[in-house]
N, C-alpha and C. Protein backbone atom coordinates (compact mmCIF):
# COMPACT_ATOMS: atom_id res chain seq x y z
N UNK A 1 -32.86 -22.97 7.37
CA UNK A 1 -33.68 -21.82 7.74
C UNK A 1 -33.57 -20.76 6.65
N UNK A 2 -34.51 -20.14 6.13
CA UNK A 2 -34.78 -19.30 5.03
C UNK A 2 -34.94 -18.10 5.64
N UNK A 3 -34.24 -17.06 5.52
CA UNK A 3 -34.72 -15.50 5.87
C UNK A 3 -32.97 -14.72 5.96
N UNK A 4 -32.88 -13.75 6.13
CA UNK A 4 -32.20 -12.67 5.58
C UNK A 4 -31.23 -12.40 7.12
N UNK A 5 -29.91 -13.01 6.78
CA UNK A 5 -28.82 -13.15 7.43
C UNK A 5 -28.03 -11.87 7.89
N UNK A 6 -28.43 -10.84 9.19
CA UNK A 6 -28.12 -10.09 9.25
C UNK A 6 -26.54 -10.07 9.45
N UNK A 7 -26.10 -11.10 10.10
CA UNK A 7 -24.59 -11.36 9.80
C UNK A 7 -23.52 -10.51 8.85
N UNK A 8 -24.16 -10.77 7.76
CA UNK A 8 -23.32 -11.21 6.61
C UNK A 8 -24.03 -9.29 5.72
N UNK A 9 -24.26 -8.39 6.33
CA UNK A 9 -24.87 -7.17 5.57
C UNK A 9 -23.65 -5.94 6.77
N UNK A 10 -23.18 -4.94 6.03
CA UNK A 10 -22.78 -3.73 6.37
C UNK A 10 -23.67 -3.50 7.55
N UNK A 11 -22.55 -3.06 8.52
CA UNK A 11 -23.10 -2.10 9.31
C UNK A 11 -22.37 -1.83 10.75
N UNK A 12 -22.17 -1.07 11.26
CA UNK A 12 -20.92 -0.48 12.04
C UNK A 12 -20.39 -2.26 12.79
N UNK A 13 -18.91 -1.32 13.03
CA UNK A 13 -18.32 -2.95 13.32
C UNK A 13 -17.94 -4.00 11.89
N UNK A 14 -18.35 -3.83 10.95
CA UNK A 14 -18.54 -5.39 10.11
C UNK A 14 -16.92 -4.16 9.32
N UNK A 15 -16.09 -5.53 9.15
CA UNK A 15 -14.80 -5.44 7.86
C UNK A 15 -15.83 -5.51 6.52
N UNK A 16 -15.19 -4.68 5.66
CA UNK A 16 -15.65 -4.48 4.33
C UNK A 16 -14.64 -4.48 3.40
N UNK A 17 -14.79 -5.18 2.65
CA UNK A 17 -13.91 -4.71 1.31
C UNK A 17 -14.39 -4.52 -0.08
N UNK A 18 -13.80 -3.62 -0.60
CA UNK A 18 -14.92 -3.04 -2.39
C UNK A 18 -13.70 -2.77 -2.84
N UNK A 19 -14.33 -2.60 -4.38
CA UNK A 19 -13.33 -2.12 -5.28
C UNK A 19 -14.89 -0.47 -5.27
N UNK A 20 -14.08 0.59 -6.12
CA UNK A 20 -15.19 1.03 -6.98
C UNK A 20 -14.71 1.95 -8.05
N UNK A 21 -15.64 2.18 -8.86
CA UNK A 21 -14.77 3.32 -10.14
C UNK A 21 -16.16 4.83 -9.83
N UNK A 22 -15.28 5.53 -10.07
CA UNK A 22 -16.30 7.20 -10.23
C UNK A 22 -16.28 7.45 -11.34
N UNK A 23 -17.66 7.72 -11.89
CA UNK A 23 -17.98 8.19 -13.51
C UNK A 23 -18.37 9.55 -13.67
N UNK A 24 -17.96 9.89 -14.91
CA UNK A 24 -18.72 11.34 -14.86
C UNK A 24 -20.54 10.95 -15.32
N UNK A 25 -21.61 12.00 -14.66
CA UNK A 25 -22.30 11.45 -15.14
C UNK A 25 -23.17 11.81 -16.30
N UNK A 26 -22.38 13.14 -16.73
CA UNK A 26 -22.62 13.78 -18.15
C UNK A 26 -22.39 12.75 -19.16
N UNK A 27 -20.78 12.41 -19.18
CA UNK A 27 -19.95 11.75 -20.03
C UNK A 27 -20.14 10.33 -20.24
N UNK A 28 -20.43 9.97 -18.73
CA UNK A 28 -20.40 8.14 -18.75
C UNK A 28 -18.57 7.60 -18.22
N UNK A 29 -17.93 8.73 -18.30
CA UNK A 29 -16.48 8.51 -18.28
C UNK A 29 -16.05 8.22 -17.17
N UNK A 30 -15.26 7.24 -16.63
CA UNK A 30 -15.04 6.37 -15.88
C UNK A 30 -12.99 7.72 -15.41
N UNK A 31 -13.97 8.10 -13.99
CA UNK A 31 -13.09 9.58 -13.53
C UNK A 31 -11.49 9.10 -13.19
N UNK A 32 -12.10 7.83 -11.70
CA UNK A 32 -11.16 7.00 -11.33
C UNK A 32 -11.74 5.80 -10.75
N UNK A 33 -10.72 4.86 -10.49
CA UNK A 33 -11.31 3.63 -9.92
C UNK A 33 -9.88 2.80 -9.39
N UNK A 34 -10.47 2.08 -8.35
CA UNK A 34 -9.73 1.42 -7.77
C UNK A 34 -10.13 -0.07 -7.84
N UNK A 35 -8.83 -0.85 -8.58
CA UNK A 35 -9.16 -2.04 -8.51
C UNK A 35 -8.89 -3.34 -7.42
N UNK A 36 -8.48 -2.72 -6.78
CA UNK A 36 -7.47 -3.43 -5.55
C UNK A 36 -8.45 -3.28 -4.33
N UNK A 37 -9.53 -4.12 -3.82
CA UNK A 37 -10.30 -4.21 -3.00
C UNK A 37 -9.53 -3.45 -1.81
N UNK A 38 -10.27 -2.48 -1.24
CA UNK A 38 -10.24 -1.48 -0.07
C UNK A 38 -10.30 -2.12 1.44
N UNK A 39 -10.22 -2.40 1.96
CA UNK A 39 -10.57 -2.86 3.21
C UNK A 39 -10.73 -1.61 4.82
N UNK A 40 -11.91 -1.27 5.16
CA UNK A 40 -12.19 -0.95 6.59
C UNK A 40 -13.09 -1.60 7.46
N UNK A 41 -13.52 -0.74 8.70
CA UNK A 41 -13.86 -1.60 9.25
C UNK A 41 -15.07 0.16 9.56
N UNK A 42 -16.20 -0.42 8.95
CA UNK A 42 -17.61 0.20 8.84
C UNK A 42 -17.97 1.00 10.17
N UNK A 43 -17.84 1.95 10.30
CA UNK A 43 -18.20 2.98 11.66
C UNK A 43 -17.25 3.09 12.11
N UNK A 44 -15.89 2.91 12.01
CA UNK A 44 -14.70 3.34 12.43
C UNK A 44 -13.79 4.13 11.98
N UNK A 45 -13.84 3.90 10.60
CA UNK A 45 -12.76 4.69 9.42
C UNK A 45 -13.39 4.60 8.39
N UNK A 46 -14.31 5.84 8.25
CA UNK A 46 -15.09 5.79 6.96
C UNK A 46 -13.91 6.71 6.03
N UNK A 47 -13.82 5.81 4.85
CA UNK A 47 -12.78 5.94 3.64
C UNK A 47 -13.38 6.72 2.91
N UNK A 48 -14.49 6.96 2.61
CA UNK A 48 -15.09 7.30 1.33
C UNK A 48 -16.51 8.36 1.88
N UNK A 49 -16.86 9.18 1.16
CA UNK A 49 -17.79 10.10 1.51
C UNK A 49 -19.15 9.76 2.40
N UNK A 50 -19.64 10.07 2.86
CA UNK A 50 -20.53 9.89 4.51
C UNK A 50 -21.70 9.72 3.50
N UNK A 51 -22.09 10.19 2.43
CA UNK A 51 -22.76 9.86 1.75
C UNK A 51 -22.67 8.02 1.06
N UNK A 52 -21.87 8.07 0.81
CA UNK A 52 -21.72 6.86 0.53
C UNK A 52 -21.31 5.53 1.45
N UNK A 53 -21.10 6.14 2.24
CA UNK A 53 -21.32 5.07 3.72
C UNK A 53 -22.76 4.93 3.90
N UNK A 54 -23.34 5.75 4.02
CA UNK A 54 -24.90 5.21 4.07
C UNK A 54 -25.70 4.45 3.38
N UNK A 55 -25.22 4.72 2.14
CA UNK A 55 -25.33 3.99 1.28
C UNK A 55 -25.30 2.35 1.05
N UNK A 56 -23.82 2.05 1.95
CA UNK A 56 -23.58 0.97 2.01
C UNK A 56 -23.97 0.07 2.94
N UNK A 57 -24.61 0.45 4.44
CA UNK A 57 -25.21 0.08 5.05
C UNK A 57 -26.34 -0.73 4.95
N UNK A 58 -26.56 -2.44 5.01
CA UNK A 58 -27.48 -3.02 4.87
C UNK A 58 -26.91 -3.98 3.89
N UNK A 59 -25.93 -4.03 3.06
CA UNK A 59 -26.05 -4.29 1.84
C UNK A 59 -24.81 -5.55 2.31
N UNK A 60 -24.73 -6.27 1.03
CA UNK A 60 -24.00 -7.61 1.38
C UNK A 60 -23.40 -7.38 0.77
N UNK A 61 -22.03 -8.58 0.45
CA UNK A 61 -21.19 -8.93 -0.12
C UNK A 61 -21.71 -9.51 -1.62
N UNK A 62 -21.47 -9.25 -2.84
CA UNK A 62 -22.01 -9.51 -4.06
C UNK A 62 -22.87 -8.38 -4.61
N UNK A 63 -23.11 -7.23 -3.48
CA UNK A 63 -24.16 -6.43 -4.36
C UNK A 63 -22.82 -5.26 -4.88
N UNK A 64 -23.72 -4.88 -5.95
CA UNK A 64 -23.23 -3.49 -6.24
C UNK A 64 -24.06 -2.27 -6.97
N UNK A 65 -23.79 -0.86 -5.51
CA UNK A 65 -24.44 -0.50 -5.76
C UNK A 65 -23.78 0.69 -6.34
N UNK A 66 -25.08 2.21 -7.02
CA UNK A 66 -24.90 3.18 -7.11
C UNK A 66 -24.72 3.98 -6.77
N UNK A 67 -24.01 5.18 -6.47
CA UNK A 67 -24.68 6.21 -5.47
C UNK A 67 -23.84 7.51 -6.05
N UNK A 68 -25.39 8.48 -6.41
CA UNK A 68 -24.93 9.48 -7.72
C UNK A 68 -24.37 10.86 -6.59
N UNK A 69 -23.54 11.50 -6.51
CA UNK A 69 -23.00 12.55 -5.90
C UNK A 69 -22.52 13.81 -6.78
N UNK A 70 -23.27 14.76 -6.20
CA UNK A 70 -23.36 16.29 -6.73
C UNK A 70 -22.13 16.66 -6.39
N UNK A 71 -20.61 16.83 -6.77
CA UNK A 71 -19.40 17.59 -6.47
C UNK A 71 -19.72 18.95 -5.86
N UNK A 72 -20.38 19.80 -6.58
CA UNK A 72 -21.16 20.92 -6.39
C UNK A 72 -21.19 21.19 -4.98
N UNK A 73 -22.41 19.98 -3.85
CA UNK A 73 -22.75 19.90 -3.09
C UNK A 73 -21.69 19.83 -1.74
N UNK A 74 -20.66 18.63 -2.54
CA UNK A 74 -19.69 18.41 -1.83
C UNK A 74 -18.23 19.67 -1.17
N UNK A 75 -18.06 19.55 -2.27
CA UNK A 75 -16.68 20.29 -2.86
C UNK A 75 -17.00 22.04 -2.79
N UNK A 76 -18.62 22.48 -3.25
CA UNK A 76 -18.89 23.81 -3.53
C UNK A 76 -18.02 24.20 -5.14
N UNK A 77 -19.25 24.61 -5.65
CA UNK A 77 -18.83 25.34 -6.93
C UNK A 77 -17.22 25.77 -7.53
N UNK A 78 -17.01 25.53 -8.70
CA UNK A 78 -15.92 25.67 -9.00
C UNK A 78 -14.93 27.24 -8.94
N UNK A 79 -13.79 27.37 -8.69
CA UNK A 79 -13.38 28.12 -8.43
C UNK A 79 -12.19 29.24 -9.31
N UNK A 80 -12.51 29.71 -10.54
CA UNK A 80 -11.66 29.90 -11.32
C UNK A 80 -10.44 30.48 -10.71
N UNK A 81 -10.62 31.05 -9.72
CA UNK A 81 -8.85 32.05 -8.99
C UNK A 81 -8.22 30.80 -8.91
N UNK A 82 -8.09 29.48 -8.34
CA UNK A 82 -7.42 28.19 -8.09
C UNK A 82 -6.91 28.10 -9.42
N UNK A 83 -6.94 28.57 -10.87
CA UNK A 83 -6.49 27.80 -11.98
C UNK A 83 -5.26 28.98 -12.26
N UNK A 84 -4.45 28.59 -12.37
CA UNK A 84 -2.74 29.20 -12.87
C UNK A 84 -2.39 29.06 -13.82
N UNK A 85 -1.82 29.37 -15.25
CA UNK A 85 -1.02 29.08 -15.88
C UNK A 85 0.45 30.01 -16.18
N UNK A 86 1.37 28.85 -16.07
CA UNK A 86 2.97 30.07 -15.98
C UNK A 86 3.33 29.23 -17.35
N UNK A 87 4.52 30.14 -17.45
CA UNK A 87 5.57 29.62 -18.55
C UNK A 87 6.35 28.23 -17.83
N UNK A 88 6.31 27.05 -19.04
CA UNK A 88 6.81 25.97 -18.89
C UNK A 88 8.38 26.06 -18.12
N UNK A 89 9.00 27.20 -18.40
CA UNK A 89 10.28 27.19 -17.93
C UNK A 89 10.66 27.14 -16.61
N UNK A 90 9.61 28.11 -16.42
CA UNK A 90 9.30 28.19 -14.89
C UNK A 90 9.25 27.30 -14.15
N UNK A 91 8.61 25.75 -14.30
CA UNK A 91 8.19 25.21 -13.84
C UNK A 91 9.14 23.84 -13.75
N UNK A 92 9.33 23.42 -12.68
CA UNK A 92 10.19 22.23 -12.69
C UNK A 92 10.26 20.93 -13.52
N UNK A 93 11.09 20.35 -14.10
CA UNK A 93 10.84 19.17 -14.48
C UNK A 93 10.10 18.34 -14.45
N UNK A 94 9.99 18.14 -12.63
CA UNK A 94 8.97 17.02 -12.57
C UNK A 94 7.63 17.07 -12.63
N UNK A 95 7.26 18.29 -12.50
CA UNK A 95 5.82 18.26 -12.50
C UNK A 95 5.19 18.49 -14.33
N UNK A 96 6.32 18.51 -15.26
CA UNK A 96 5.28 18.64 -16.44
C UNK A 96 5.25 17.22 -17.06
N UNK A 97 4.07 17.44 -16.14
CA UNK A 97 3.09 15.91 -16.63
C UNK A 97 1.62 16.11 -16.07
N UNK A 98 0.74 16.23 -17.24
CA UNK A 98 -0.46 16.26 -17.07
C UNK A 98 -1.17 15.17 -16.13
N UNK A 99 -1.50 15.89 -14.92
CA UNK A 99 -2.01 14.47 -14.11
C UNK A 99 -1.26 15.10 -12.55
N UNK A 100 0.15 15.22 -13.24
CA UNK A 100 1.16 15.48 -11.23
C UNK A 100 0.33 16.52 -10.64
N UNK A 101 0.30 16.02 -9.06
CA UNK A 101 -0.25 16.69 -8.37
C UNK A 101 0.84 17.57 -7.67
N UNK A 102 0.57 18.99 -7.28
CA UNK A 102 1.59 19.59 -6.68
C UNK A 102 1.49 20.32 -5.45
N UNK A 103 2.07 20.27 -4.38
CA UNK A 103 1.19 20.81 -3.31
C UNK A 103 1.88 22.18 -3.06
N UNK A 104 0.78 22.88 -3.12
CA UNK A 104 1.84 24.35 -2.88
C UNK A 104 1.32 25.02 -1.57
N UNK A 105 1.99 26.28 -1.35
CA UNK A 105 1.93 26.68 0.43
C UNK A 105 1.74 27.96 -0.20
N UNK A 106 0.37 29.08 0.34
CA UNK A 106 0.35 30.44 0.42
C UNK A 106 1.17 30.70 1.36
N UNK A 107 1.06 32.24 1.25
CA UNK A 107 1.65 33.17 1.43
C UNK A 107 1.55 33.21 3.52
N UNK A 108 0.12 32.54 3.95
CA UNK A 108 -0.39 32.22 5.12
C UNK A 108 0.16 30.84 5.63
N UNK A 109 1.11 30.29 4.93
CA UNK A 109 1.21 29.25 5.41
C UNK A 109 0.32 27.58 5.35
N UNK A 110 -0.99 28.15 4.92
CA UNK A 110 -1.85 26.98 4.19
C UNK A 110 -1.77 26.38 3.07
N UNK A 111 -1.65 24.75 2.80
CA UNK A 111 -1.08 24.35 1.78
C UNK A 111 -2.31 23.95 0.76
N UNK A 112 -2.17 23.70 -0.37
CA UNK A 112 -2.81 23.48 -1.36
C UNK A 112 -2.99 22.34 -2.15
N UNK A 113 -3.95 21.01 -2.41
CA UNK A 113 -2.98 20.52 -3.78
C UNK A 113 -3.07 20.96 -5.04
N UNK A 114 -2.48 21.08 -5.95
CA UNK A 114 -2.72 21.51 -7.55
C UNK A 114 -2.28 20.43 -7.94
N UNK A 115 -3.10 20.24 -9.29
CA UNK A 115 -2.95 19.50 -10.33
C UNK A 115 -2.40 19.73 -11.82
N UNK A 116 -2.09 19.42 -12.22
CA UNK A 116 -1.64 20.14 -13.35
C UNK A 116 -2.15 19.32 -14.82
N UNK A 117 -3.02 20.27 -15.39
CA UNK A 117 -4.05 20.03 -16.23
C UNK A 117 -3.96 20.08 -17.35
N UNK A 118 -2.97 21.16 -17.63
CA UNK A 118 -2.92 21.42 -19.56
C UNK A 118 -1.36 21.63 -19.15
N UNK A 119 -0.90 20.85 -20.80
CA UNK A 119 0.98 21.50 -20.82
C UNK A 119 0.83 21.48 -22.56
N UNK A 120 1.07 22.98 -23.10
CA UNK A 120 1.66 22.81 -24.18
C UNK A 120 3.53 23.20 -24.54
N UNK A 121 3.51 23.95 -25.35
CA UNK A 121 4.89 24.40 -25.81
C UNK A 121 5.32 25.19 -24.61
N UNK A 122 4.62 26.01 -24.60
CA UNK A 122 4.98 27.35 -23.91
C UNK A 122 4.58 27.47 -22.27
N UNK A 123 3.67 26.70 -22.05
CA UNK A 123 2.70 27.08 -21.00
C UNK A 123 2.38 25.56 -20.22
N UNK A 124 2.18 25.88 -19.32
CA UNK A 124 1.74 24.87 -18.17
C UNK A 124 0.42 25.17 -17.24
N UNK A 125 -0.65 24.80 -17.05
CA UNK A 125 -1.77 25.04 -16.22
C UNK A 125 -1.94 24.12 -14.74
N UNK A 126 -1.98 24.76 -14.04
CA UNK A 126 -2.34 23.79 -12.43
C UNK A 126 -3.59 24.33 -11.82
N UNK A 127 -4.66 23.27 -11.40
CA UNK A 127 -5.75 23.48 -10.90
C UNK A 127 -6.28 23.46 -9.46
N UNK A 128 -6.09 23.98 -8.55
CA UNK A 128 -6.36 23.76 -7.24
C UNK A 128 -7.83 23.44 -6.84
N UNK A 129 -8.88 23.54 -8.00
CA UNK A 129 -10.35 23.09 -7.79
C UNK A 129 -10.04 21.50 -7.13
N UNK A 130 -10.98 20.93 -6.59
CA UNK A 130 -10.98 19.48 -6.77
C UNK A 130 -11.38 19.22 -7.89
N UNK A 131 -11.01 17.82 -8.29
CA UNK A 131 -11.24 17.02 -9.85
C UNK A 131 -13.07 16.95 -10.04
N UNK A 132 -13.65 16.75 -9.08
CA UNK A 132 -14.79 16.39 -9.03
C UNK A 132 -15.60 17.79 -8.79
N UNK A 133 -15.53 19.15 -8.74
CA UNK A 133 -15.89 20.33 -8.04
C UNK A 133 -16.72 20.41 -9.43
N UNK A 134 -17.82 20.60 -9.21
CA UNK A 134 -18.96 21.49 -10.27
C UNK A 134 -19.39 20.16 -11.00
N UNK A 135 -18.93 18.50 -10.69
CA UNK A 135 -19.22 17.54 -11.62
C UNK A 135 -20.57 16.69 -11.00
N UNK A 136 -21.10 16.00 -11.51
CA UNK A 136 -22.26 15.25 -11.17
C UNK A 136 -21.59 14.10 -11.88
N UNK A 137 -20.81 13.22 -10.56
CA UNK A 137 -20.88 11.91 -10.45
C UNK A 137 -21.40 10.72 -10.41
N UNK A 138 -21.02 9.60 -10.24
CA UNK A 138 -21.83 7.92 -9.67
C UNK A 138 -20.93 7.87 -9.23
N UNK A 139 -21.01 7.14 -7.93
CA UNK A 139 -19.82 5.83 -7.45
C UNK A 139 -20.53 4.72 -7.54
N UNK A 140 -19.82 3.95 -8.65
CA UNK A 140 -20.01 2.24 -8.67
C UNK A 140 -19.35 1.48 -7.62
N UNK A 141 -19.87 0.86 -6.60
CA UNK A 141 -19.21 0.07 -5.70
C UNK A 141 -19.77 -1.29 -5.46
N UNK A 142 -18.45 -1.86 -5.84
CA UNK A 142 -18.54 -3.51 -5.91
C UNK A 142 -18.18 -4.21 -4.58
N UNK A 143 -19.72 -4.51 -3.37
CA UNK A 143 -18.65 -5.28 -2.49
C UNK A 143 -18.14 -6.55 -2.66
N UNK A 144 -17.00 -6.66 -2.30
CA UNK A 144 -16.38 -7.99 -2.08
C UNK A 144 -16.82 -8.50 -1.36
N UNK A 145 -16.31 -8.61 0.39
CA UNK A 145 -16.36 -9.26 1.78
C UNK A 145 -17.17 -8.20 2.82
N UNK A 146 -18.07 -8.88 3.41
CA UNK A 146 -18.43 -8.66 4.68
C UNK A 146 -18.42 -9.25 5.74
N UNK A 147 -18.07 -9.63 6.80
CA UNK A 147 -17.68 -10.14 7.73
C UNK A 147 -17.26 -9.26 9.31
N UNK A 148 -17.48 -10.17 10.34
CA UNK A 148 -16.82 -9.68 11.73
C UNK A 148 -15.70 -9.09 12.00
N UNK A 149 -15.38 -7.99 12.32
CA UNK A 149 -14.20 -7.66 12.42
C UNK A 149 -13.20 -7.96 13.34
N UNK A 150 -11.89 -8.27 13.07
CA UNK A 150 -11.08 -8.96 14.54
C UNK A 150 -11.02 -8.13 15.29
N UNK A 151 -10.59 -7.68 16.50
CA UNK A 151 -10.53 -7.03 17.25
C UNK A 151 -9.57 -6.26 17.32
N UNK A 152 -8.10 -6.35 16.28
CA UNK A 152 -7.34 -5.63 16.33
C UNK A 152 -7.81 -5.22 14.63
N UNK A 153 -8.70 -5.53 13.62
CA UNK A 153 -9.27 -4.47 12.71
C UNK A 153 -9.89 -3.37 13.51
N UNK A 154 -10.60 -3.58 14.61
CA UNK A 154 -11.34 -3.05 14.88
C UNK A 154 -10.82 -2.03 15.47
N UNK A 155 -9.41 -1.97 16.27
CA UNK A 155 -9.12 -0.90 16.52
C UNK A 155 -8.02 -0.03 15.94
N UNK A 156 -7.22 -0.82 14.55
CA UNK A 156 -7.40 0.43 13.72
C UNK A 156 -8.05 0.89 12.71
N UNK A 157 -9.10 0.01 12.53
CA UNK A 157 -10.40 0.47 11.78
C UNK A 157 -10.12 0.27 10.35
N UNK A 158 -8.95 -0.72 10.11
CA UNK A 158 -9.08 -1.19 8.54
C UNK A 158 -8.00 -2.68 8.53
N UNK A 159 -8.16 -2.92 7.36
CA UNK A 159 -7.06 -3.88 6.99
C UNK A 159 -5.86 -3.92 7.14
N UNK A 160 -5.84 -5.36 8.27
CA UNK A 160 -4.32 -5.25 9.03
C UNK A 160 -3.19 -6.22 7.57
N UNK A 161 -2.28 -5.14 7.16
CA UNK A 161 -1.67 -5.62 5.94
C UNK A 161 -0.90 -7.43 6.35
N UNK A 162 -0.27 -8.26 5.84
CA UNK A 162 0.15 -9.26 6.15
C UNK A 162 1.55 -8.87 5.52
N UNK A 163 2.48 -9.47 6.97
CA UNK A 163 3.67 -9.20 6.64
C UNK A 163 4.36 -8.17 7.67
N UNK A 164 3.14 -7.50 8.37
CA UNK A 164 3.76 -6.26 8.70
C UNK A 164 4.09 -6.29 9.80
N UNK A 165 4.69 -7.37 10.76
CA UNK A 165 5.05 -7.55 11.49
C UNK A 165 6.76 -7.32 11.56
N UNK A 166 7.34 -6.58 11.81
CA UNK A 166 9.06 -6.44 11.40
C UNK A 166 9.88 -7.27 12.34
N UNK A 167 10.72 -7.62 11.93
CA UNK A 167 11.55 -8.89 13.50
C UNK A 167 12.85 -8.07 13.62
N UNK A 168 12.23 -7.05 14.97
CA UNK A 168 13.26 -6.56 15.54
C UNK A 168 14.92 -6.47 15.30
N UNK A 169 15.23 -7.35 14.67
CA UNK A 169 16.64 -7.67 15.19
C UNK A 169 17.33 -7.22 13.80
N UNK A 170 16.08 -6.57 12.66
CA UNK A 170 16.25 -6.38 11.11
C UNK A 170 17.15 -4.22 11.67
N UNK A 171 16.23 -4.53 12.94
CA UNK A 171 16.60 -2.80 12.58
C UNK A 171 17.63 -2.34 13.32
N UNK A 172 18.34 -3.63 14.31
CA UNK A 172 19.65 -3.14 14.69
C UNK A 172 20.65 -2.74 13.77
N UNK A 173 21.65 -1.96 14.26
CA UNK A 173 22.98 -1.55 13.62
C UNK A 173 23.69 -3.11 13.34
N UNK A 174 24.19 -3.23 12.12
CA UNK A 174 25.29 -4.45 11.84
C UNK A 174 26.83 -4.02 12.40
């Protein structure tokens, strides 16, 4: 029989798994990406922006699609008060590394993450914008698998890891 296997296409209920990478779409520069296929379970635990769930809806296993996202839109315009720079001394060991994320707590009790963006001699910079805030993205997404979801994906709404079953008798006292 010839015709278009609704089975086997996204759409609430169905297990999914993708890899995908985010590009800038000024640059072409490849932001981040994950190579380690994702696994949820479609209308239950959406992983990835509501925009891009829609996106994925309909679509099978083997396609891969685009889907260009305004940070702007998302995130709202960039925020220069979020950007800090102190003296390196100041600043702990572990975080001087361009890349560590750091989560800090105002004065209200609301926490933050910062990133920390520039380190030279003297100075250290942390960014509380999101990475993506003021950028015009793509998400490349490669699906892997589409398929039925078991019934215990289904109710925690992603990939049940293997292994993760513990045998009791590991967590008694010796």
């Amino acid at each position: 029989m010839v015709g278009f296997d609704m089975s086997k296409t996204i759409q609430d209920g169905k297990f999914v798994e993708l890899t995908y990478k985010v590009t800038d779409k000024k640059s072409g520069r490849v932001l981040t990406m994950v190579e380690f296929p994702l696994g949820y379970v479609h209308g239950h635990n959406e992983i990835l922006s509501p925009f891009v769930h829609k996106e994925l809806e309909g679509k099978s296993a083997g396609d891969v699609i685009e889907v260009p996202i305004d940070g702007n839109q998302i995130f709202g315009p960039r925020d220069e008060s979020l950007v800090f720079t102190n003296h390196i001394e100041n600043v702990p060991e572990e975080y001087r590394q361009v890349g560590t994320s750091i989560l800090m707590e105002n004065d209200k009790g609301q926490t933050r993450s910062f990133l920390v963006t520039r380190i030279d001699d003297k100075t250290l910079t942390v960014d509380g914008n999101n990475p993506l805030c003021g950028r015009e993205v793509v998400f490349v997404l490669d699906i892997q698998t589409v398929r039925e979801a078991t019934d215990e994906e289904a109710k925690v709404g992603g990939a049940i890891s293997a292994g993760a079953d513990i045998d009791p008798s590991l967590l008694k006292p010796v």
